[in-house]
C-alpha atoms as a PDB file:
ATOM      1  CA  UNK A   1     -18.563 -12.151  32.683  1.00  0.00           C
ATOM      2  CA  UNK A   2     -15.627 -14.583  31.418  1.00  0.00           C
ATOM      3  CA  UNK A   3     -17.247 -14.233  27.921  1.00  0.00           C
ATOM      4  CA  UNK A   4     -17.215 -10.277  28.108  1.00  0.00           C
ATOM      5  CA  UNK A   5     -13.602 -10.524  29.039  1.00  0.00           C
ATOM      6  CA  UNK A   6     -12.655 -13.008  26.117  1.00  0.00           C
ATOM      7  CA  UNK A   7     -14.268 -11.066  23.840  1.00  0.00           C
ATOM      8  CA  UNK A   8     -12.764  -8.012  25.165  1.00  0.00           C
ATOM      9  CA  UNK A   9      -9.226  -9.096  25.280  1.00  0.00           C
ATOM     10  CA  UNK A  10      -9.671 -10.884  21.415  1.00  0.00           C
ATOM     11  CA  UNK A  11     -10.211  -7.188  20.275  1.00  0.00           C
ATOM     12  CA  UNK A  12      -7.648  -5.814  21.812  1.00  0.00           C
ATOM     13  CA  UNK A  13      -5.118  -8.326  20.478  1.00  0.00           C
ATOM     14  CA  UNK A  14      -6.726  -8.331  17.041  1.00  0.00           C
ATOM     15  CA  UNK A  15      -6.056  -3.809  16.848  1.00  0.00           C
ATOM     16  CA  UNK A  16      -2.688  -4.351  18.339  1.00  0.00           C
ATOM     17  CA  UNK A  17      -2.360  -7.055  15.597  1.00  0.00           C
ATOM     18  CA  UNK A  18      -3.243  -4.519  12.829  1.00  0.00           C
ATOM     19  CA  UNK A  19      -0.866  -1.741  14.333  1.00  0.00           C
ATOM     20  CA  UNK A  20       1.626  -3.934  14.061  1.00  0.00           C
ATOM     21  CA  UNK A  21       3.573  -2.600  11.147  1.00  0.00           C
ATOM     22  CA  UNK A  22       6.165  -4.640   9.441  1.00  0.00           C
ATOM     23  CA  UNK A  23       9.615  -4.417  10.153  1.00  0.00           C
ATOM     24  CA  UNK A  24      12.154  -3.504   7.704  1.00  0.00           C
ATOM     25  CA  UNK A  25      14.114  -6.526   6.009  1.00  0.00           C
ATOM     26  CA  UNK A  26      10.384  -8.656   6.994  1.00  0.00           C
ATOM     27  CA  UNK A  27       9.580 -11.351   4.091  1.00  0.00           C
ATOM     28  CA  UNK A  28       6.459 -10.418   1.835  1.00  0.00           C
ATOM     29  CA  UNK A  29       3.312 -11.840   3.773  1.00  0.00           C
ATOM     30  CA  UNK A  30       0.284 -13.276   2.010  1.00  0.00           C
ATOM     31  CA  UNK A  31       1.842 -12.525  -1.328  1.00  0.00           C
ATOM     32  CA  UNK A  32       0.559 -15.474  -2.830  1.00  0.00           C
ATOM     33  CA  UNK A  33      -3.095 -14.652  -2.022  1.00  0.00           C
ATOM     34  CA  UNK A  34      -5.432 -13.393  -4.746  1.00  0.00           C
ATOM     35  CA  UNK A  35      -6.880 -10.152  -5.208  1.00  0.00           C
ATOM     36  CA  UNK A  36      -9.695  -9.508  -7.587  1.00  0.00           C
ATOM     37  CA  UNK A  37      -8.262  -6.696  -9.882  1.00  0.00           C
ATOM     38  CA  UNK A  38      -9.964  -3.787 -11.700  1.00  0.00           C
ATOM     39  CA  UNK A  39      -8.887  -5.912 -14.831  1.00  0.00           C
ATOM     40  CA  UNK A  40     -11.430  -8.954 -13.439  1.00  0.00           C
ATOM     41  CA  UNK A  41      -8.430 -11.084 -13.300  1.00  0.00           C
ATOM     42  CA  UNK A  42      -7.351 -12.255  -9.447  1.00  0.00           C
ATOM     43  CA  UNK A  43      -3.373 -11.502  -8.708  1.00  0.00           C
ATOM     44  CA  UNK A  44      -1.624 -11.505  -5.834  1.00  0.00           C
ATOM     45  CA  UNK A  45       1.693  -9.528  -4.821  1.00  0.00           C
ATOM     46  CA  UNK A  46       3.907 -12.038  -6.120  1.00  0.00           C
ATOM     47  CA  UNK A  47       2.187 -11.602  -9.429  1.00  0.00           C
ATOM     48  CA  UNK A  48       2.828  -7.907  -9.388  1.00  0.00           C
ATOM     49  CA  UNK A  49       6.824  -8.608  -8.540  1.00  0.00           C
ATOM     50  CA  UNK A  50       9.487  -7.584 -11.628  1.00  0.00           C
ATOM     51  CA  UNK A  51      13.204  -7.901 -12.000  1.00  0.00           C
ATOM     52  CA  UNK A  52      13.928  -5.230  -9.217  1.00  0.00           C
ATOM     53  CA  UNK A  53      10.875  -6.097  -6.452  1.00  0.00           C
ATOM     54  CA  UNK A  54       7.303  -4.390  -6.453  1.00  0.00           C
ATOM     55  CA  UNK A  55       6.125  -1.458  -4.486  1.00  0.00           C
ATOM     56  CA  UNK A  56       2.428  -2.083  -2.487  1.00  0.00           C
ATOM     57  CA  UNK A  57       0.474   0.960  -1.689  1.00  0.00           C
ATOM     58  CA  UNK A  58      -2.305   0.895   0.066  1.00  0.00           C
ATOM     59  CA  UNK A  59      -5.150   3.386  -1.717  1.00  0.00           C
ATOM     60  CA  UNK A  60      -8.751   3.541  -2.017  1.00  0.00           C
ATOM     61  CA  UNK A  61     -11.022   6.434  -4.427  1.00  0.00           C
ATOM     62  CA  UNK A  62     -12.070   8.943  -1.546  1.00  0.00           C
ATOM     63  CA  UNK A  63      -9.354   9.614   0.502  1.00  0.00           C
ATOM     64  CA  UNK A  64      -8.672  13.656   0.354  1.00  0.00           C
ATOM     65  CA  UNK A  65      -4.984  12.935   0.801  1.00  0.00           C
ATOM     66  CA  UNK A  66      -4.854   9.590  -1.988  1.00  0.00           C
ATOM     67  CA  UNK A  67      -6.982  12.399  -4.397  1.00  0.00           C
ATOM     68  CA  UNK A  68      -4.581  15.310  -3.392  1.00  0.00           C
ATOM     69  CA  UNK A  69      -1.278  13.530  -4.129  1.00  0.00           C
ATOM     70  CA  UNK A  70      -2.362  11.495  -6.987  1.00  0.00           C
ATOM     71  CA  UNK A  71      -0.287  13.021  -9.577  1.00  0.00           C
ATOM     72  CA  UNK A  72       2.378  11.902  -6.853  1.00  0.00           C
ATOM     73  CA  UNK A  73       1.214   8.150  -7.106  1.00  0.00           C
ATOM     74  CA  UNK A  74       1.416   8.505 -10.800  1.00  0.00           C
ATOM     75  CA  UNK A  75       5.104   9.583 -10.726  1.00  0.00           C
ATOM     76  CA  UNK A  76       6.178   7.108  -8.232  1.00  0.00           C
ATOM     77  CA  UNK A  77       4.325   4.282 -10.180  1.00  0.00           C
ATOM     78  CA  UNK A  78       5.903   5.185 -13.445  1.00  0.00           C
ATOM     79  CA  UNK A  79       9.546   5.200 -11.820  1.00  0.00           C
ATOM     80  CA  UNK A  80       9.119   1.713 -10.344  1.00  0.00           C
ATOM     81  CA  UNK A  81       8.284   0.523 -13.350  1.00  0.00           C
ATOM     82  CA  UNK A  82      11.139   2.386 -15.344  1.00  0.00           C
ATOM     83  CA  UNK A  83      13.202   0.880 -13.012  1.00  0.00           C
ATOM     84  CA  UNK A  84      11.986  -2.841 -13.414  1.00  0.00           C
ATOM     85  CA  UNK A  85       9.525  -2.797 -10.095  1.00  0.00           C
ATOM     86  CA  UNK A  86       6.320  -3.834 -10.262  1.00  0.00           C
ATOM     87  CA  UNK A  87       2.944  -1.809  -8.870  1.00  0.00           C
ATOM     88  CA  UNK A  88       0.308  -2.993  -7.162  1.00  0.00           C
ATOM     89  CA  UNK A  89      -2.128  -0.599  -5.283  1.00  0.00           C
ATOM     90  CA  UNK A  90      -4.757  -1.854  -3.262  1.00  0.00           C
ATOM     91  CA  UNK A  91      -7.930  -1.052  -1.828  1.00  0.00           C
ATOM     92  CA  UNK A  92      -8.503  -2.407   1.647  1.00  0.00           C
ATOM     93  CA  UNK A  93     -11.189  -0.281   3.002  1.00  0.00           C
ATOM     94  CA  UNK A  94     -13.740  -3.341   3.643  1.00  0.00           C
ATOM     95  CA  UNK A  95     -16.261  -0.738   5.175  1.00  0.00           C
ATOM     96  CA  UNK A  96     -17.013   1.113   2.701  1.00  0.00           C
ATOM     97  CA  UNK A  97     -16.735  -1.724  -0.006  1.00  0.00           C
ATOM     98  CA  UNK A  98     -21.155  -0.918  -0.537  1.00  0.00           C
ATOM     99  CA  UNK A  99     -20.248   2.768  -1.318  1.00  0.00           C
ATOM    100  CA  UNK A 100     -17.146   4.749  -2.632  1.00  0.00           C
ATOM    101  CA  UNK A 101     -14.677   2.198  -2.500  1.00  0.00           C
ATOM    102  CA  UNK A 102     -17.111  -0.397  -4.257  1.00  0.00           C
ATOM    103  CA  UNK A 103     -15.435  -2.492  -6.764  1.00  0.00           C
ATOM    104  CA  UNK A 104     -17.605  -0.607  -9.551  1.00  0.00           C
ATOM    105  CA  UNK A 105     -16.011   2.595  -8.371  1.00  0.00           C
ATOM    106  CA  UNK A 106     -12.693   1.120  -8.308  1.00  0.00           C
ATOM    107  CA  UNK A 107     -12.568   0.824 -11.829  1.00  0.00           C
ATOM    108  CA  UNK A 108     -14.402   4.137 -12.415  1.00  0.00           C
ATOM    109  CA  UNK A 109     -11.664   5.831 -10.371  1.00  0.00           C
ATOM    110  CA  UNK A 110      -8.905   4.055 -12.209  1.00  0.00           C
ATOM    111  CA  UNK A 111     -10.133   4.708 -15.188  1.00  0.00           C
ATOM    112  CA  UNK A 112     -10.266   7.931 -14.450  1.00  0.00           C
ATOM    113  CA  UNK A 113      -6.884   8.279 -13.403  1.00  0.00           C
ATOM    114  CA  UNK A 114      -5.597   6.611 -15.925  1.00  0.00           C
ATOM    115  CA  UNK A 115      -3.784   3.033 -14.039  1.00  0.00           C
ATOM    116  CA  UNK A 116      -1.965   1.347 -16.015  1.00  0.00           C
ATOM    117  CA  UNK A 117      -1.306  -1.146 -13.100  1.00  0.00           C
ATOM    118  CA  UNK A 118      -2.756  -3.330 -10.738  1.00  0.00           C
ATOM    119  CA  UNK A 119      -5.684  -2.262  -8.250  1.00  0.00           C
ATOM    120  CA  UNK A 120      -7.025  -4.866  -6.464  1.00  0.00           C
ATOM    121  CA  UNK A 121      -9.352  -5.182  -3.560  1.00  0.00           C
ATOM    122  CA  UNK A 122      -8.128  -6.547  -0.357  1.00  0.00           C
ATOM    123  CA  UNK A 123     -10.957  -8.342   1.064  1.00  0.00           C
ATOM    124  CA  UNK A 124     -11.748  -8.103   4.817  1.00  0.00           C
ATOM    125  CA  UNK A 125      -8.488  -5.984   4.855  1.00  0.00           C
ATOM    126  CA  UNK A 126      -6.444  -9.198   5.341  1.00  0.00           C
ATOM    127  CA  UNK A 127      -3.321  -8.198   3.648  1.00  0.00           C
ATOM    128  CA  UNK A 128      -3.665  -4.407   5.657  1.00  0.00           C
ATOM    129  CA  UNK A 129      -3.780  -6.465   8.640  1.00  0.00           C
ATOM    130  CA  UNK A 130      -0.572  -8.757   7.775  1.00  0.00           C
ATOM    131  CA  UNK A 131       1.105  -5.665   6.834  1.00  0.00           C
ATOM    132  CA  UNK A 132       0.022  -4.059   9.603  1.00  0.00           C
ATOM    133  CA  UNK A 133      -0.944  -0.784   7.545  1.00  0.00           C
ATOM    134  CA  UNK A 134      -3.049   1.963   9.040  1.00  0.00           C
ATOM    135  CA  UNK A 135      -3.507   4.664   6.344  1.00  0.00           C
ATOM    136  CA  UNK A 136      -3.579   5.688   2.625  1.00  0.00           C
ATOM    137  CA  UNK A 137      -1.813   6.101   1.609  1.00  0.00           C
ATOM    138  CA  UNK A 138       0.877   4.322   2.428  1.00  0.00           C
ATOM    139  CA  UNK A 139       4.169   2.346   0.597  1.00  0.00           C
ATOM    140  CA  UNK A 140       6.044  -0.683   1.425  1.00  0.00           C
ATOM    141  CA  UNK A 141       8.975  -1.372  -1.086  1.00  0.00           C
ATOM    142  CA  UNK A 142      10.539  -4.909  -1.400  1.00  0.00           C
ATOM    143  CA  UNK A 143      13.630  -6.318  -3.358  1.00  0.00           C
ATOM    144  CA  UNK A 144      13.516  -8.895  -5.715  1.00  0.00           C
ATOM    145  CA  UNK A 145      13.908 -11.827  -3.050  1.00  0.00           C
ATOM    146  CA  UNK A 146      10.466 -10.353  -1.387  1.00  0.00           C
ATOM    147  CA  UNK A 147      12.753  -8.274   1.596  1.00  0.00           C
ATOM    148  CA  UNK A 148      10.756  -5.064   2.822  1.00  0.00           C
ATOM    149  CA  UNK A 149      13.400  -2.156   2.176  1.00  0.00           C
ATOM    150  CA  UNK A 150      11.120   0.951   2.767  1.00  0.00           C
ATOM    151  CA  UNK A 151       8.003   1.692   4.192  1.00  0.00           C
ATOM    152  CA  UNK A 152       6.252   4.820   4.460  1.00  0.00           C
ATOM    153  CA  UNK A 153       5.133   8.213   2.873  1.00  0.00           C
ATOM    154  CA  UNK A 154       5.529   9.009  -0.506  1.00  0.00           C
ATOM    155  CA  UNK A 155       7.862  11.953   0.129  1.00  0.00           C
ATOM    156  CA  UNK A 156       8.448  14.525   3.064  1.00  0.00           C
ATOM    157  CA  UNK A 157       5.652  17.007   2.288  1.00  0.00           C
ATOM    158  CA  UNK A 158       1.965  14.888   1.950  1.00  0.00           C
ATOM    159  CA  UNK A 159       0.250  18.358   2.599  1.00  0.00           C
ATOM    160  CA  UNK A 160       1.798  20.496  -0.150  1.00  0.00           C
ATOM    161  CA  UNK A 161       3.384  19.189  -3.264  1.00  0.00           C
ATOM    162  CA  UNK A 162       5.281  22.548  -4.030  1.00  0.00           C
ATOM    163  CA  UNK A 163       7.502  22.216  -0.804  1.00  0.00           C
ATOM    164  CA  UNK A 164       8.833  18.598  -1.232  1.00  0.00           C
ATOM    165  CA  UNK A 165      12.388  18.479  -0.380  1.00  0.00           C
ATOM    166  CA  UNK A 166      12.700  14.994  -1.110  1.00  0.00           C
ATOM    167  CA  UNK A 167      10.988  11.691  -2.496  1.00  0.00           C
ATOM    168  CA  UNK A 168      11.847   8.709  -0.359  1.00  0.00           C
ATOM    169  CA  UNK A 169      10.179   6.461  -2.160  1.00  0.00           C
ATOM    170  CA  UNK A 170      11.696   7.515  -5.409  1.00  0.00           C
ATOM    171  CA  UNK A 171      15.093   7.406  -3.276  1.00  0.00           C
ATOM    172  CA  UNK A 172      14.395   4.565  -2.068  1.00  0.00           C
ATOM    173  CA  UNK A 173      14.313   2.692  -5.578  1.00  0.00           C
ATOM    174  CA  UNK A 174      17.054   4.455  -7.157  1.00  0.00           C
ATOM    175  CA  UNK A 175      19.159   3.449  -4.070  1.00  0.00           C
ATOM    176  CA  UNK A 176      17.724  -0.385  -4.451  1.00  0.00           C
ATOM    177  CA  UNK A 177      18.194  -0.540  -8.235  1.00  0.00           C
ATOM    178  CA  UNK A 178      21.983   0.598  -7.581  1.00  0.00           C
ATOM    179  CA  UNK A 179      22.687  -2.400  -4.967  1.00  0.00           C
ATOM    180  CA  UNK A 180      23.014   0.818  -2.225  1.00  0.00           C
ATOM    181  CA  UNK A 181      22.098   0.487   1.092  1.00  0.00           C
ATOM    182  CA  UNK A 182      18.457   3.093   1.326  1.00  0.00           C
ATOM    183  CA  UNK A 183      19.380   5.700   3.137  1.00  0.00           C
ATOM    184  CA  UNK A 184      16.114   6.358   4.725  1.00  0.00           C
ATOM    185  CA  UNK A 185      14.472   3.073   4.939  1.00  0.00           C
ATOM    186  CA  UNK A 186      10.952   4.471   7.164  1.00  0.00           C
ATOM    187  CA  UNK A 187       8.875   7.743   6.835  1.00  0.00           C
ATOM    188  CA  UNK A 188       5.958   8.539   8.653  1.00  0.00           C
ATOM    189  CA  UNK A 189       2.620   8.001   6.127  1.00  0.00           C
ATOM    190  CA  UNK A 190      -0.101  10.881   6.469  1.00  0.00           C
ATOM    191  CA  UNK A 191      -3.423  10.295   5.478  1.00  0.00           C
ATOM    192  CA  UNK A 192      -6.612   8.502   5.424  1.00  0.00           C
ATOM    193  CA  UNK A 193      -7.234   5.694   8.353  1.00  0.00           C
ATOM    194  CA  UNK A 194      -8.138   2.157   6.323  1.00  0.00           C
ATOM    195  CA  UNK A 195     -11.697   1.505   7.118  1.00  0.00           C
ATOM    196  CA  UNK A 196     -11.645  -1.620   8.514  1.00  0.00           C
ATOM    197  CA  UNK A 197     -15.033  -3.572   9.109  1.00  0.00           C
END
């Protein structure tokens, strides 16, 4: 009976552990831990980091809303890097890592789509869990000292690209970039739950 309530009370702290989002102005966790990229070279976050700070997503290749918006992930990656942030997407969906999010269909996918940054897979979901991420997709923008600054959607609209009133994460850099204080530092991310093993 005591072992039924260990183990019950271990899984319960280990989900509140992954709901645990970070807060804003939180250090970069686990950003020196390697990633295997679709490249075949390992990188971390910290490798990913430019002048300005680096913008994590969290993605995979089959979620309807990562596939809907990804002329949206496109856009936002190109900005960050026009505006001397690095991008790093990666794939932390451990349960399906022998099917559609495979590291074979990674690279298809990105390939595909055209990256021309990092995609890494986050093995056992370990940096989803320090982040405390629970969908994809979903952003988390840090400065150049490794300071979260935003965290969130994309922009206001996930479900239909022709009514988007406004781009917080593009907001969000241009406010960095210009030493403002972001004026809307957390948006709610819509999308795919990370499939966790």
């Amino acid at each position: 009976m005591k072992k039924l309530l260990f183990s019950a009370l271990f899984l319960s702290l280990m989900v509140c552990a992954q709901s645990q989002s970070l807060t804003i102005g939180s250090d970069l966790p686990m950003g020196d831990v390697k990633m295997k990229d679709i490249s075949g070279k390992e990188i971390s976050i910290k490798d990913a980091i430019q002048q300005n700070g680096v913008l994590v997503m969290f993605s995979c290749n089959t979620c309807p809303y990562v596939v809907k918006n990804q002329q949206r992930t496109l856009d936002v990656a190109a900005y960050a890097k026009q505006n001397n942030i690095g991008i790093i997407l990666l794939n932390s969906n451990e349960a399906t890592r022998d099917s559609d999010d495979s590291y074979e269909d990674m690279k298809a996918y990105a390939r595909n789509q055209r990256y021309n940054f990092y995609y890494t897979v986050d093995k056992d979901s370990k940096i989803a869990n320090a982040f405390g991420a629970t969908r994809t997709p979903e952003l988390f923008l840090f400065d150049a000292n490794g300071k979260l600054q935003y965290k969130g959607a994309i922009d206001d609209n996930p479900n239909d690209a022709g009514n988007v009133k406004r781009v917080h994460a593009r907001e969000a850099i241009s406010e960095l970039v210009a030493g403002k204080s972001i004026s809307v530092r957390e948006s709610r991310s819509l999308g795919c739950s990370i499939k966790r093993n």
